[in-house]
N, C-alpha and C. Protein backbone atom coordinates (compact mmCIF):
# COMPACT_ATOMS: atom_id res chain seq x y z
N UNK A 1 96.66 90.35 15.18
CA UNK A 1 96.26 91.73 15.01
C UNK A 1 96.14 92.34 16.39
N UNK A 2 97.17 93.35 16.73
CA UNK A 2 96.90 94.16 18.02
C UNK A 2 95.86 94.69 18.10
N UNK A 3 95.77 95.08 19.49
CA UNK A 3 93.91 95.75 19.80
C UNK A 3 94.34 97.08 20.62
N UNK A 4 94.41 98.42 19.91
CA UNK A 4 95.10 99.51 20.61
C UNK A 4 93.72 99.98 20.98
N UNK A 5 93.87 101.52 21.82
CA UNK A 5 92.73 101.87 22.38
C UNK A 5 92.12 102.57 21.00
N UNK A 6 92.27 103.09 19.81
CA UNK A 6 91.46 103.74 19.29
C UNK A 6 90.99 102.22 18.30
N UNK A 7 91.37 100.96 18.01
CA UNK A 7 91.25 100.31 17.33
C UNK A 7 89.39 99.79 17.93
N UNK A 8 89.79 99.49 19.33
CA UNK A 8 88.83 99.24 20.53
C UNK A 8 87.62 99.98 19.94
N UNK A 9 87.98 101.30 20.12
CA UNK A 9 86.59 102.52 20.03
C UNK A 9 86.21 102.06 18.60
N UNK A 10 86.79 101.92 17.77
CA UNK A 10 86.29 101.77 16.01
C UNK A 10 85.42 100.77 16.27
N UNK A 11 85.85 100.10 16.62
CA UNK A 11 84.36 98.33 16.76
C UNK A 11 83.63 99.17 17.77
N UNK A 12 83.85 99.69 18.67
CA UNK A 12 82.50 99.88 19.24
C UNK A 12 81.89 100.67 18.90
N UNK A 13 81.64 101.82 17.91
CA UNK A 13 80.88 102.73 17.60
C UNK A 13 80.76 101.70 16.11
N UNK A 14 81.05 101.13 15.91
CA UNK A 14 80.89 99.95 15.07
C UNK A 14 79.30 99.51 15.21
N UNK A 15 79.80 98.74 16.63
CA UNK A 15 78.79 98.09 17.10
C UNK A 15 77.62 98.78 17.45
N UNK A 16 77.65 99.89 18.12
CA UNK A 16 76.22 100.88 18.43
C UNK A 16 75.34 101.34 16.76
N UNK A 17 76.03 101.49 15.89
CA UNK A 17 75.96 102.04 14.48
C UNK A 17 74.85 100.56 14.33
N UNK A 18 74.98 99.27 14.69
CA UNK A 18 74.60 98.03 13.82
C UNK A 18 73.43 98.35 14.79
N UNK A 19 73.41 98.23 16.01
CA UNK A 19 72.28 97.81 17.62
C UNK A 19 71.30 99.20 16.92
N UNK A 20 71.94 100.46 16.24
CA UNK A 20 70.96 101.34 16.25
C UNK A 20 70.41 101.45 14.91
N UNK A 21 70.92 100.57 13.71
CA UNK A 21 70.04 100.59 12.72
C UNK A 21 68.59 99.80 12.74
N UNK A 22 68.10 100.34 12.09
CA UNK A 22 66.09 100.01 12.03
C UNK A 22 66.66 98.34 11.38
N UNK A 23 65.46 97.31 11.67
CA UNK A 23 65.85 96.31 11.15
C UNK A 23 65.48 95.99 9.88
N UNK A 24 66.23 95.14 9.16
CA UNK A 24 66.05 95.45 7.44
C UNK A 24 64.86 94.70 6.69
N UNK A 25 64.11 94.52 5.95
CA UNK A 25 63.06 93.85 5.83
C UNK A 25 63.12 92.64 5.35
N UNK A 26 62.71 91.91 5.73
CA UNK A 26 63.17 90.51 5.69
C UNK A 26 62.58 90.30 4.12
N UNK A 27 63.23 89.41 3.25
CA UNK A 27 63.65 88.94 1.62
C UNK A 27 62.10 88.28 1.94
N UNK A 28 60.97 87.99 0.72
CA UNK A 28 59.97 87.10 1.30
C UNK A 28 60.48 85.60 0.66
N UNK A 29 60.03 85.11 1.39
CA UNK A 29 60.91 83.88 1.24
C UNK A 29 59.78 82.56 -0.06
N UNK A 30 60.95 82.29 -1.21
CA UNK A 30 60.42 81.26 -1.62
C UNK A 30 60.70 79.93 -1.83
N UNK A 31 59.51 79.26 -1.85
CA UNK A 31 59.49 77.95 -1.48
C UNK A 31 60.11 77.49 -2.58
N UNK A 32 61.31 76.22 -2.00
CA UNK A 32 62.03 75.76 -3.20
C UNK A 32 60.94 75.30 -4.13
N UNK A 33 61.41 74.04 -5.44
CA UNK A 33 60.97 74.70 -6.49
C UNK A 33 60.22 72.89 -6.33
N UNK A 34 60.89 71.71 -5.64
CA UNK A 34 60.32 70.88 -4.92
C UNK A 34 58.58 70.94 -4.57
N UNK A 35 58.37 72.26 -3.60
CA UNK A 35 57.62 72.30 -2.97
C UNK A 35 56.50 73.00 -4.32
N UNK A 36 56.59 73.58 -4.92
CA UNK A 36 55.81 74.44 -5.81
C UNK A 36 55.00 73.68 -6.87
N UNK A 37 53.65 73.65 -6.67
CA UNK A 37 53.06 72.48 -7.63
C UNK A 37 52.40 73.70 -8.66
N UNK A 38 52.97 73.69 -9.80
CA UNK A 38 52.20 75.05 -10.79
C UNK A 38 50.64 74.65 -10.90
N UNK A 39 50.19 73.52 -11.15
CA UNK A 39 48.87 72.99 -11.10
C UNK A 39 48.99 71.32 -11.08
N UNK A 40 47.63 70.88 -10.68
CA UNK A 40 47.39 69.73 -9.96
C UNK A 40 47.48 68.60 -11.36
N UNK A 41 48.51 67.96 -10.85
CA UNK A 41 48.97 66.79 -11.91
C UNK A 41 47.99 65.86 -12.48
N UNK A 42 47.77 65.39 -13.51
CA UNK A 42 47.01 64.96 -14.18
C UNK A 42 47.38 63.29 -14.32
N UNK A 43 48.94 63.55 -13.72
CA UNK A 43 48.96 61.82 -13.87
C UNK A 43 50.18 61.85 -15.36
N UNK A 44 51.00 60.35 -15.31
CA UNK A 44 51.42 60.50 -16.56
C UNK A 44 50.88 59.79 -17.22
N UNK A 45 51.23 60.14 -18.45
CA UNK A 45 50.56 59.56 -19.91
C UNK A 45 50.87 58.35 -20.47
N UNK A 46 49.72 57.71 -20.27
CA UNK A 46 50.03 56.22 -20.46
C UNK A 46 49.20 56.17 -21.74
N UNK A 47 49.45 54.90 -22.67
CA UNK A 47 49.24 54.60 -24.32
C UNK A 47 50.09 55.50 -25.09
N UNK A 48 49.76 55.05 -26.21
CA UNK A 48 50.91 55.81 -27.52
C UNK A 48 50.56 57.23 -27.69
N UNK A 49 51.59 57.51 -27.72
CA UNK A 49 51.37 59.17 -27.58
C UNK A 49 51.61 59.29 -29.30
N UNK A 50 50.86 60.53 -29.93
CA UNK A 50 50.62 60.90 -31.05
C UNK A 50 52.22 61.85 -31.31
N UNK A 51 53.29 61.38 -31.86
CA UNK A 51 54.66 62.54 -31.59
C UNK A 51 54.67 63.29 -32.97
N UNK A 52 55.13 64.17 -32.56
CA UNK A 52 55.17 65.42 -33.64
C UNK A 52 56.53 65.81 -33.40
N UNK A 53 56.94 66.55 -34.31
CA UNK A 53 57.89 67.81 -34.51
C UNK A 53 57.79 68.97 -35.20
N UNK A 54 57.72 69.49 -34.60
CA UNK A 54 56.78 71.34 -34.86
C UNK A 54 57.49 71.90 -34.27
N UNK A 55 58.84 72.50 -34.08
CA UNK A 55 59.32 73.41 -33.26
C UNK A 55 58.74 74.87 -34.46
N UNK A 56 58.78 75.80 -33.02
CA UNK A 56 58.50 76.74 -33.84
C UNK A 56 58.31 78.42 -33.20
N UNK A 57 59.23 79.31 -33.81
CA UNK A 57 60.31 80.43 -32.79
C UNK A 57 58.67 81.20 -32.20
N UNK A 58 58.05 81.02 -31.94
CA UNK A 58 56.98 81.76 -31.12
C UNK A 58 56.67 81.79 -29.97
N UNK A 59 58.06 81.31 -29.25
CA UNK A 59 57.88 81.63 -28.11
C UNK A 59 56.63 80.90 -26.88
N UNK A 60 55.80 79.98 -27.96
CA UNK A 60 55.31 79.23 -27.42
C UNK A 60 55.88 77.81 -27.46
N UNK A 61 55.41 76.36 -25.92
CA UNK A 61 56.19 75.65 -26.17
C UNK A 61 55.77 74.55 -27.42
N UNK A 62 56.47 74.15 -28.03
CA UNK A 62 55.97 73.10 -29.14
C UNK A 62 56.97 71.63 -29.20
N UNK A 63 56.55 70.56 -29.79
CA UNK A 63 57.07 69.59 -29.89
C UNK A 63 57.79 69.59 -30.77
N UNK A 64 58.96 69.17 -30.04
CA UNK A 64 60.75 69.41 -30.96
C UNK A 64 61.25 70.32 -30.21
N UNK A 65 61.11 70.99 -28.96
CA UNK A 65 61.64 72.05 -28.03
C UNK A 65 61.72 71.79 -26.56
N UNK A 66 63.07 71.75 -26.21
CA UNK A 66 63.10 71.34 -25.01
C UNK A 66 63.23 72.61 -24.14
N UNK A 67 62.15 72.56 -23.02
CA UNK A 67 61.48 73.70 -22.05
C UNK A 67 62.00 73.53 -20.68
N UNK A 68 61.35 74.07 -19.65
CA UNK A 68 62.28 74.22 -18.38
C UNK A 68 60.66 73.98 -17.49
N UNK A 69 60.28 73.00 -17.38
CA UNK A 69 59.14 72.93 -16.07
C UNK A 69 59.42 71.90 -15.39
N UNK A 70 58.41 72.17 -14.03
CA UNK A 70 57.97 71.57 -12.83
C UNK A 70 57.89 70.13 -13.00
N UNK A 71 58.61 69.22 -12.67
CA UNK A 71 58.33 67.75 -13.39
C UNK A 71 58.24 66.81 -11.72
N UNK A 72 56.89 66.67 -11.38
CA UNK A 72 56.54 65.51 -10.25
C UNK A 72 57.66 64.49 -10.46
N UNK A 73 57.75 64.07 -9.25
CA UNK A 73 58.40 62.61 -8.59
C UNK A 73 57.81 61.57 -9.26
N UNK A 74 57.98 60.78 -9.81
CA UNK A 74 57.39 59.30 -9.92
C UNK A 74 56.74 58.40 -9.00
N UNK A 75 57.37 59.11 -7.63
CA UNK A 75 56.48 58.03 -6.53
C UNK A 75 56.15 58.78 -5.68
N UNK A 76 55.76 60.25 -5.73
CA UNK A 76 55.11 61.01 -5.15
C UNK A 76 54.85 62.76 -5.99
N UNK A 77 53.78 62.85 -6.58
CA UNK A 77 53.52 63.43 -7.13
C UNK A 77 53.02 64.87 -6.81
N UNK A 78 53.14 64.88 -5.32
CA UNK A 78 52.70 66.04 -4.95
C UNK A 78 54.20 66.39 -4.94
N UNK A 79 55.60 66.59 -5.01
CA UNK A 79 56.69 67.05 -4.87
C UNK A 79 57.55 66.87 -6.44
N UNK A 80 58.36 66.97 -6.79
CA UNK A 80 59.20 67.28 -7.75
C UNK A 80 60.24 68.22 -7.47
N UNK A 81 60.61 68.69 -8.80
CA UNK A 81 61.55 69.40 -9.47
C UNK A 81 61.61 70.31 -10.68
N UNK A 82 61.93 71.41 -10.83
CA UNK A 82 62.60 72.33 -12.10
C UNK A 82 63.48 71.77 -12.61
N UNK A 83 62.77 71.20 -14.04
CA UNK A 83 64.01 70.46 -14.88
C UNK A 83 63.50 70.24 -16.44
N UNK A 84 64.42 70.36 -17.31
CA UNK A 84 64.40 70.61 -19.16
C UNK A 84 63.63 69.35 -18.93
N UNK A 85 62.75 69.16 -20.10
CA UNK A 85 61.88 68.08 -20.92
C UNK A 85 61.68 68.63 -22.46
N UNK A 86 61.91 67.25 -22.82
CA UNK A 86 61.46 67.76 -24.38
C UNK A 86 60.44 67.36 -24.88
N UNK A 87 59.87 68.54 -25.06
CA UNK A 87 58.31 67.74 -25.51
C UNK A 87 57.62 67.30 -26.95
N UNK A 88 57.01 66.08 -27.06
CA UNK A 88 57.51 65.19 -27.97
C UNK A 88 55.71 65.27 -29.24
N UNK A 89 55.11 66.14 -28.12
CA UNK A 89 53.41 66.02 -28.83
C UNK A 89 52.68 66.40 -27.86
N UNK A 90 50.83 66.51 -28.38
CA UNK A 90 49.95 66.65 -27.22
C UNK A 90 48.93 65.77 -26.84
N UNK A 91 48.37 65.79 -25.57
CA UNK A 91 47.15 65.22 -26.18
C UNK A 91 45.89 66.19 -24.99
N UNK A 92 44.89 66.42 -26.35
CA UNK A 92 44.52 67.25 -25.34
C UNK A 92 44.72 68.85 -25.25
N UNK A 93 44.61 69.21 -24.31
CA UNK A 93 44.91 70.22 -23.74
C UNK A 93 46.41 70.57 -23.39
N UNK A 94 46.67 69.03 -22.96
CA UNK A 94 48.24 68.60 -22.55
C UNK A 94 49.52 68.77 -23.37
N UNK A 95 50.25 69.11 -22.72
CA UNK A 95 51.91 68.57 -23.64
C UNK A 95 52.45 67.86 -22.82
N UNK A 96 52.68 66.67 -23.92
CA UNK A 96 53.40 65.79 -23.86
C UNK A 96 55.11 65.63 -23.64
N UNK A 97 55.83 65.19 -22.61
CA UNK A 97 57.30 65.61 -22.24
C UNK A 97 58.31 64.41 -21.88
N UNK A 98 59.30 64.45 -22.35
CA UNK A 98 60.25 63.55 -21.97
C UNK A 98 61.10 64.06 -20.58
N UNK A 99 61.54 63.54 -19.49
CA UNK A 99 62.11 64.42 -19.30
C UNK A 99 64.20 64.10 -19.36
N UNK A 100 64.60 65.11 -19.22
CA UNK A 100 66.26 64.71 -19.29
C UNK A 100 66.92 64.87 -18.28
N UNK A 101 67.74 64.35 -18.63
CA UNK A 101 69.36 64.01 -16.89
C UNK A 101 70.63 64.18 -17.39
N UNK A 102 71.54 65.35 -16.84
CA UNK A 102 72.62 65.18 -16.96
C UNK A 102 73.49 64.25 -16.09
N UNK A 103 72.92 63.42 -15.85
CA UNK A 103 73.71 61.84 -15.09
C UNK A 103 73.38 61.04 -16.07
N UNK A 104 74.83 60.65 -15.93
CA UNK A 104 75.07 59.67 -17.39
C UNK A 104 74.54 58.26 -16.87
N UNK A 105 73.84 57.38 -17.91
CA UNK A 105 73.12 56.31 -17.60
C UNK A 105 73.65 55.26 -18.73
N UNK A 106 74.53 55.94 -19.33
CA UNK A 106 74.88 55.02 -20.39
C UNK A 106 76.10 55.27 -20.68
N UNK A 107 77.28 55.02 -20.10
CA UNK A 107 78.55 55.06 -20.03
C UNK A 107 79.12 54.21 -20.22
N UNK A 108 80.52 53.96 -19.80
CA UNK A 108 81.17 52.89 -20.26
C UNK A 108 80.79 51.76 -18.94
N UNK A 109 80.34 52.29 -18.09
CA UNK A 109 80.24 50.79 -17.04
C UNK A 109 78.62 50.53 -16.96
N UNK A 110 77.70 51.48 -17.57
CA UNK A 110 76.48 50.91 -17.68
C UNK A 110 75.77 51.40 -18.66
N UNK A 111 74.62 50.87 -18.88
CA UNK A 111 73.60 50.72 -19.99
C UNK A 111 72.42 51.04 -19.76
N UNK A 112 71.50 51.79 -20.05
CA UNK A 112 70.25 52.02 -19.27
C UNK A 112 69.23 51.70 -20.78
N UNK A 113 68.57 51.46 -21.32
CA UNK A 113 67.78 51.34 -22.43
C UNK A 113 66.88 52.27 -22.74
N UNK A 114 66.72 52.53 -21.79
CA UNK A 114 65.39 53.75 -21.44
C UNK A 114 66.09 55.05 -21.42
N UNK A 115 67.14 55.18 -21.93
CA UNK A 115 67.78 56.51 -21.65
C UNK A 115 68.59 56.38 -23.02
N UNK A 116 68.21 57.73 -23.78
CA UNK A 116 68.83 58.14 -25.35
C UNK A 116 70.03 59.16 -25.01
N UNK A 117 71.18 59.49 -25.33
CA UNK A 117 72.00 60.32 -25.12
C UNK A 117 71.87 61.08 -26.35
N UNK A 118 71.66 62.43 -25.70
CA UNK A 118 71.32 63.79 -27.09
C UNK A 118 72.43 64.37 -26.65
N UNK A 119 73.52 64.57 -26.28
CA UNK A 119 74.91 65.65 -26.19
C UNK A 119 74.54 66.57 -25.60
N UNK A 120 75.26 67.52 -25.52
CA UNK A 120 75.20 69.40 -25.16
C UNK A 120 73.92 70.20 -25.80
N UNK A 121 73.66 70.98 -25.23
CA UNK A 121 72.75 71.54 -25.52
C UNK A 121 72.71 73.23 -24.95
N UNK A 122 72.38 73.99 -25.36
CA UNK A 122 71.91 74.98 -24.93
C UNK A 122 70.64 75.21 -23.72
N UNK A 123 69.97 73.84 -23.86
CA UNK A 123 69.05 73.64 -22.71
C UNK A 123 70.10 73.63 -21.30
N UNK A 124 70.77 73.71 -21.33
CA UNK A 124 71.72 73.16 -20.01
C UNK A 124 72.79 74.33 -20.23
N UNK A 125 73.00 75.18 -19.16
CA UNK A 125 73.58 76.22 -19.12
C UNK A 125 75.16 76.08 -18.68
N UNK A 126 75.43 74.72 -18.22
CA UNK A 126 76.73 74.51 -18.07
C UNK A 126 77.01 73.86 -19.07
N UNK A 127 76.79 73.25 -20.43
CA UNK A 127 76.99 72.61 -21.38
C UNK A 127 77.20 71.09 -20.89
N UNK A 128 76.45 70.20 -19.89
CA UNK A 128 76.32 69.25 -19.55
C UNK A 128 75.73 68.15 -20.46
N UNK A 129 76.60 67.39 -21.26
CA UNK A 129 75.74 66.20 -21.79
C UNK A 129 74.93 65.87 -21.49
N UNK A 130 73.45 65.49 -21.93
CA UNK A 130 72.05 65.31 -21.70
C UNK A 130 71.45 64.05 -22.05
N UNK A 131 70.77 62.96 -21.60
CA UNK A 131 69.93 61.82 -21.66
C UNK A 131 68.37 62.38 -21.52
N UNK A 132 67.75 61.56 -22.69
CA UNK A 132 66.25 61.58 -22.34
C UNK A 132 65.55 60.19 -21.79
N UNK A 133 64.92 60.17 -20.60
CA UNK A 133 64.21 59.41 -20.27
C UNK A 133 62.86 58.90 -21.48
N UNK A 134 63.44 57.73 -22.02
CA UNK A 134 61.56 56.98 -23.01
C UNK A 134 60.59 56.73 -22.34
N UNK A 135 60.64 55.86 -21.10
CA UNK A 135 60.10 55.25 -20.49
C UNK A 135 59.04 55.69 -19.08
N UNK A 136 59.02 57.25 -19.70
CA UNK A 136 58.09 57.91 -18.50
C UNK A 136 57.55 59.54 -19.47
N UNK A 137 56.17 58.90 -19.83
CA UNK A 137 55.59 60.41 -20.71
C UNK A 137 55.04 61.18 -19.75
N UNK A 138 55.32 62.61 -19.85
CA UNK A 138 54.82 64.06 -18.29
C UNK A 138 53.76 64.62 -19.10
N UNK A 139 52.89 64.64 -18.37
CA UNK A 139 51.59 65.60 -19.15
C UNK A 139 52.03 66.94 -18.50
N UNK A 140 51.88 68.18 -19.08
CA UNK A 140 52.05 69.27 -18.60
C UNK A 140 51.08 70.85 -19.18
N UNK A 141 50.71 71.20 -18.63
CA UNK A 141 49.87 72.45 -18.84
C UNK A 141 51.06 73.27 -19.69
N UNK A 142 50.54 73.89 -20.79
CA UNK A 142 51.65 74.84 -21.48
C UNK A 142 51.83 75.82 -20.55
N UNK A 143 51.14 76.57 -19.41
CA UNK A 143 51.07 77.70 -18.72
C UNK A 143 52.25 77.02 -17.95
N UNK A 144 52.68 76.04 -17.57
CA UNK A 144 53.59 75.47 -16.28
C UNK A 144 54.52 75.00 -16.86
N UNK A 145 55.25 75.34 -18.33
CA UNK A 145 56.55 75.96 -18.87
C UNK A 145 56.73 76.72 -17.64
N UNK A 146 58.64 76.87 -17.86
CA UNK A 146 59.07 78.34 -17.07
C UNK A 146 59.69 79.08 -18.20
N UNK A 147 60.49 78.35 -19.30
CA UNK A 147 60.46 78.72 -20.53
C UNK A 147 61.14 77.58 -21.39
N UNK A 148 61.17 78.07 -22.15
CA UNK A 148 61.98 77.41 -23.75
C UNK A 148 63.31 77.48 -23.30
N UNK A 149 64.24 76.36 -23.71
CA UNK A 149 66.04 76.28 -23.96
C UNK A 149 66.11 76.01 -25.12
N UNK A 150 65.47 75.34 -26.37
CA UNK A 150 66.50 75.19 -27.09
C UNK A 150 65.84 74.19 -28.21
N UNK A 151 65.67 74.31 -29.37
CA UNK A 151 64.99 73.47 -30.28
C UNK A 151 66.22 72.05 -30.33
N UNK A 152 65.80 71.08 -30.13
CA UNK A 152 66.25 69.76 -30.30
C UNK A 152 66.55 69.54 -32.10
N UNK A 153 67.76 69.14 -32.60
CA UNK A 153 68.09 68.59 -34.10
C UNK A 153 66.99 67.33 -34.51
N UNK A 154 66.84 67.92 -35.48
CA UNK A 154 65.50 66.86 -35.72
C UNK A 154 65.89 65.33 -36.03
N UNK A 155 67.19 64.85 -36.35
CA UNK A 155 68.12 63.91 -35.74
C UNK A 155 68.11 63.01 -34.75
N UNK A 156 68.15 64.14 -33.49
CA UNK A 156 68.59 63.19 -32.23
C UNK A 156 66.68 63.16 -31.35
N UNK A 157 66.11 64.15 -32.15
CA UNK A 157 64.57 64.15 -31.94
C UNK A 157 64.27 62.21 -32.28
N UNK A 158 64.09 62.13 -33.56
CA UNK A 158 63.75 61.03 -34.25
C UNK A 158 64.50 59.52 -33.54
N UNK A 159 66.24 59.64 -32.58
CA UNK A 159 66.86 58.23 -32.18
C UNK A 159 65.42 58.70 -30.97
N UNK A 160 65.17 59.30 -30.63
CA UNK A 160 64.38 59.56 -29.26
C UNK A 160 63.04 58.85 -29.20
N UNK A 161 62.05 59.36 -30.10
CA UNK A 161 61.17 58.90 -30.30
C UNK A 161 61.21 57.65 -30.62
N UNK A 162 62.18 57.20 -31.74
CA UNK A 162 62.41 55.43 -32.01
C UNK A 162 62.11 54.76 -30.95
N UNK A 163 62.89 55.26 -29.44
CA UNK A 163 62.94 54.27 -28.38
C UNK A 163 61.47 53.86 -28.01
N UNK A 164 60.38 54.90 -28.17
CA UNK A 164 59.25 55.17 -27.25
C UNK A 164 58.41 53.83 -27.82
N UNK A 165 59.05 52.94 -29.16
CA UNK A 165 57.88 51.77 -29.48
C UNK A 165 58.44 50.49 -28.85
């Protein structure tokens, strides 16, 4: 690309136009979703959890509905992740949550036991085949939903729960 003399002047009144605008207000910045503890973890839920299936369109979360919250690390609980769980019952105050992985754990070259394959879902916005973790119950405050995806078939609810005895 040639550089003639009026091409020259265009970038530079270019450039004075940028040096003389006010500066723009900076976005406030939020903390990934890692860092964000909605409230102080209670620990997971150890003994038999009481399971239900109650889905039910009110917009509140219920067991048989897989939701979108804050789910701690396993080996550090002050950090986590934003990720679907389906929650399976309460106890308490608590809801009770599985949570799921679209990384396949049970494919043709491995086997995981602890991991149920429920298919596609509407919980998952790219239509990513979905596994539920048995082997780790999330206590969760209903307020620390971010929301509802998607009532679970009362079907692939029931291979789910099977695993949990």
């Amino acid at each position: 690309m040639p550089f003639d003399a009026s091409s020259l002047l265009r970038f530079a009144r270019r450039a004075v136009r940028v040096l003389q605008a006010p500066p723009r207000q900076a976005k406030p910045h939020r903390a990934p979703s890692s860092d964000r503890v909605p409230s102080a973890y209670p620990g997971d839920f150890t003994g038999t959890p009481r399971v239900s299936y109650a889905p039910n369109p009110d917009n509140r979360p219920d067991a048989g509905e897989i939701v979108w919250a804050w789910v701690p690390y396993e080996e550090d609980h002050r950090q986590g992740k934003d990720r679907p769980v389906l929650l399976i019952g309460k106890h308490g105050e608590k809801l009770l949550g599985l949570m799921l992985t679209s990384r396949d754990r049970n494919g043709a070259d491995s086997s995981d036991q602890a991991y149920v394959d429920i298919g596609a879902g509407p919980w998952d916005r790219k239509g990513r085949p979905s596994e539920v973790r048995t082997d780790r119950i999330i206590q969760l405050a209903p307020a620390d939903v971010r929301r509802i995806g998607a009532v679970l078939p009362r079907a692939a609810f029931d291979r789910v729960v099977a695993r949990l005895s």
